[in-house]
Protein backbone atom coordinates (compact mmCIF):
# COMPACT_ATOMS: atom_id res chain seq x y z
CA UNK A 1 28.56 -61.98 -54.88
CA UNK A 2 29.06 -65.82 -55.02
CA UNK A 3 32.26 -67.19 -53.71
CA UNK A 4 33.94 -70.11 -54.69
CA UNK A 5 34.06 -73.06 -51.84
CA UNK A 6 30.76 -71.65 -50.55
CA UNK A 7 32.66 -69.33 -48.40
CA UNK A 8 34.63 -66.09 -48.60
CA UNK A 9 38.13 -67.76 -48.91
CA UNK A 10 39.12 -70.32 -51.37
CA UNK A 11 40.70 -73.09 -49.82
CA UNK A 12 43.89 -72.04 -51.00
CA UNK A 13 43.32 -68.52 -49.62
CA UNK A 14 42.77 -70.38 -46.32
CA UNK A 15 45.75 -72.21 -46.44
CA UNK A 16 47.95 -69.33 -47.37
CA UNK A 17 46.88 -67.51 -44.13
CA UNK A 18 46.69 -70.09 -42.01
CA UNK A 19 50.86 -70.54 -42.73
CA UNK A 20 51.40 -67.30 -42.18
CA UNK A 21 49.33 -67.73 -38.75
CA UNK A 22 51.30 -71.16 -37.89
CA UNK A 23 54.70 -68.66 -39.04
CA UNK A 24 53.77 -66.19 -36.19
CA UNK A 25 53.10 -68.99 -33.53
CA UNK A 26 56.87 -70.43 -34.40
CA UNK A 27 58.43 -66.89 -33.45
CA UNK A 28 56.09 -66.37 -30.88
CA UNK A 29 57.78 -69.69 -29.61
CA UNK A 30 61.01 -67.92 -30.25
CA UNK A 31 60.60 -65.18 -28.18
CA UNK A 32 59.76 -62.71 -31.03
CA UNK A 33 56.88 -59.43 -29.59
CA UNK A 34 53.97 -59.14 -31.50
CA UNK A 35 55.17 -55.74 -33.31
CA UNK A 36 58.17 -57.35 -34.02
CA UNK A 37 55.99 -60.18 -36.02
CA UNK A 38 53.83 -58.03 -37.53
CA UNK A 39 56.34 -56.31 -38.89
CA UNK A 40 58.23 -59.46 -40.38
CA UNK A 41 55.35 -60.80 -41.59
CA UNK A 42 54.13 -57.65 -42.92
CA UNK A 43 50.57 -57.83 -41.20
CA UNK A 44 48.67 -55.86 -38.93
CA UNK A 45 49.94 -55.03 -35.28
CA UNK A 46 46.25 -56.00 -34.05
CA UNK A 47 46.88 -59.24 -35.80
CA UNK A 48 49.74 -59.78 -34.34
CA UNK A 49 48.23 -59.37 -30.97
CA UNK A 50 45.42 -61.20 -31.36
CA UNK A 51 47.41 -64.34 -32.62
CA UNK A 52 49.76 -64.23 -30.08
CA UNK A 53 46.85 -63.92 -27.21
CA UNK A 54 45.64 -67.11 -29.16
CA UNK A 55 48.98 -68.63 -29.45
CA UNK A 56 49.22 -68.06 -25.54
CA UNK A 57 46.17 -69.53 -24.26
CA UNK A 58 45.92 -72.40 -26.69
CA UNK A 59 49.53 -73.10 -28.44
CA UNK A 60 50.64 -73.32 -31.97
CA UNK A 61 46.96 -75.77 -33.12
CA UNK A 62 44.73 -72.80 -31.76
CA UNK A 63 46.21 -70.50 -34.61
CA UNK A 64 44.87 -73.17 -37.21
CA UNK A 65 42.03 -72.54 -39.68
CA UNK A 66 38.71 -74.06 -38.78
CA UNK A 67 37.82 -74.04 -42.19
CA UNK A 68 34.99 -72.01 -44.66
CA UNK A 69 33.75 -69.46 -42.59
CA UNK A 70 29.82 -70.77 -43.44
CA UNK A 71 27.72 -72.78 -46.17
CA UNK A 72 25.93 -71.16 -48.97
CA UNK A 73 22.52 -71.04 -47.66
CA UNK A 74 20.37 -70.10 -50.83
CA UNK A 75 19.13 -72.84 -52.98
CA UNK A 76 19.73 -73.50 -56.59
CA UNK A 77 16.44 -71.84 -57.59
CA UNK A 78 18.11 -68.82 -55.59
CA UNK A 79 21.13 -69.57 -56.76
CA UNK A 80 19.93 -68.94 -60.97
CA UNK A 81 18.30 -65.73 -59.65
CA UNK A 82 21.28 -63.87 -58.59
CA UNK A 83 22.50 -60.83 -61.14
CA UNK A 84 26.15 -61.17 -61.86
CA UNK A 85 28.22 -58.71 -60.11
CA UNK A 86 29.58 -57.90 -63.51
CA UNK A 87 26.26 -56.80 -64.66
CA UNK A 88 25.14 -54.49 -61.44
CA UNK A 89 28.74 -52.81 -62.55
CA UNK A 90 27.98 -52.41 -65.80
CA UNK A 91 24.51 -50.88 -64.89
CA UNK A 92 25.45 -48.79 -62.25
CA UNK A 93 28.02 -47.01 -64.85
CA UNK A 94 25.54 -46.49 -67.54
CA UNK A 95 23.07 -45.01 -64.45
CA UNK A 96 25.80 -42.41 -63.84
CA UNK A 97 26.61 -41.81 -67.36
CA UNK A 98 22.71 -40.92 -67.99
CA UNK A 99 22.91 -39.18 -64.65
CA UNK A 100 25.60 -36.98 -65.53
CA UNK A 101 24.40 -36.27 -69.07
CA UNK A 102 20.73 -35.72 -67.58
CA UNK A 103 22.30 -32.81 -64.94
CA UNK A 104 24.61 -31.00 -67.63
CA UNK A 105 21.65 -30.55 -69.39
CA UNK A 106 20.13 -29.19 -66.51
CA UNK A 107 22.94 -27.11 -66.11
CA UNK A 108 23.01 -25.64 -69.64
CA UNK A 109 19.64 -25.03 -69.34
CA UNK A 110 19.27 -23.32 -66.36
CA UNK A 111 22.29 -21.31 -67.85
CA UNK A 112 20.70 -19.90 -70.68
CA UNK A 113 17.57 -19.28 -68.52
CA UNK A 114 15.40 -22.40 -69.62
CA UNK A 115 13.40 -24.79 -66.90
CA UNK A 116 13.96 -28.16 -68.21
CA UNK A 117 12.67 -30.56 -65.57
């Protein structure tokens, strides 16, 4: 699948967890535990830990996003040759639908005594 932003976060999805990062670094600075700010903010205790451990060794600007994760690497020929994710949905369904169909077939058949593959 193709993200937006040529990364797996929009920008906006970057943003949103990067305040809620910068968040746990201002009750870190409080004196708030890391369970106690996982549970406030409603994210994982691991999280939590690992933020503070960051928050501790390099302050509040350590917790900030470095941006997209990585550049899309395919070119625009690649790029045009890519199924829609849509579509492998869509095909995968009607693959089980045939499946399933194809085996209670099987089933009746073997059933009433017949070989039918």
């Amino acid at each position: 699948m193709r993200y937006p932003d040529d990364g797996g976060l929009t920008a906006a999805d970057r943003a949103r967890r990067e305040h809620v990062r910068l968040l746990a670094a201002d009750l870190f600075a409080d004196g708030m535990s890391p369970p106690a700010v996982a549970d406030g903010l409603r994210v994982s205790r691991k999280s939590a830990y690992s933020w503070h451990q960051t928050w501790e060794s390099g302050g509040r600007d350590a917790l900030r996003s470095a941006g997209p994760a990585s550049r899309c690497r395919l070119d625009d020929d690649q790029l045009g040759r890519l199924v829609p994710c849509d579509m492998i949905v869509s095909l995968r369904r009607a693959l089980v639908s045939v499946t399933f169909r194809g085996n209670a077939a099987r089933s009746v058949a073997v059933a009433q005594g017949n070989r039918c593959w």
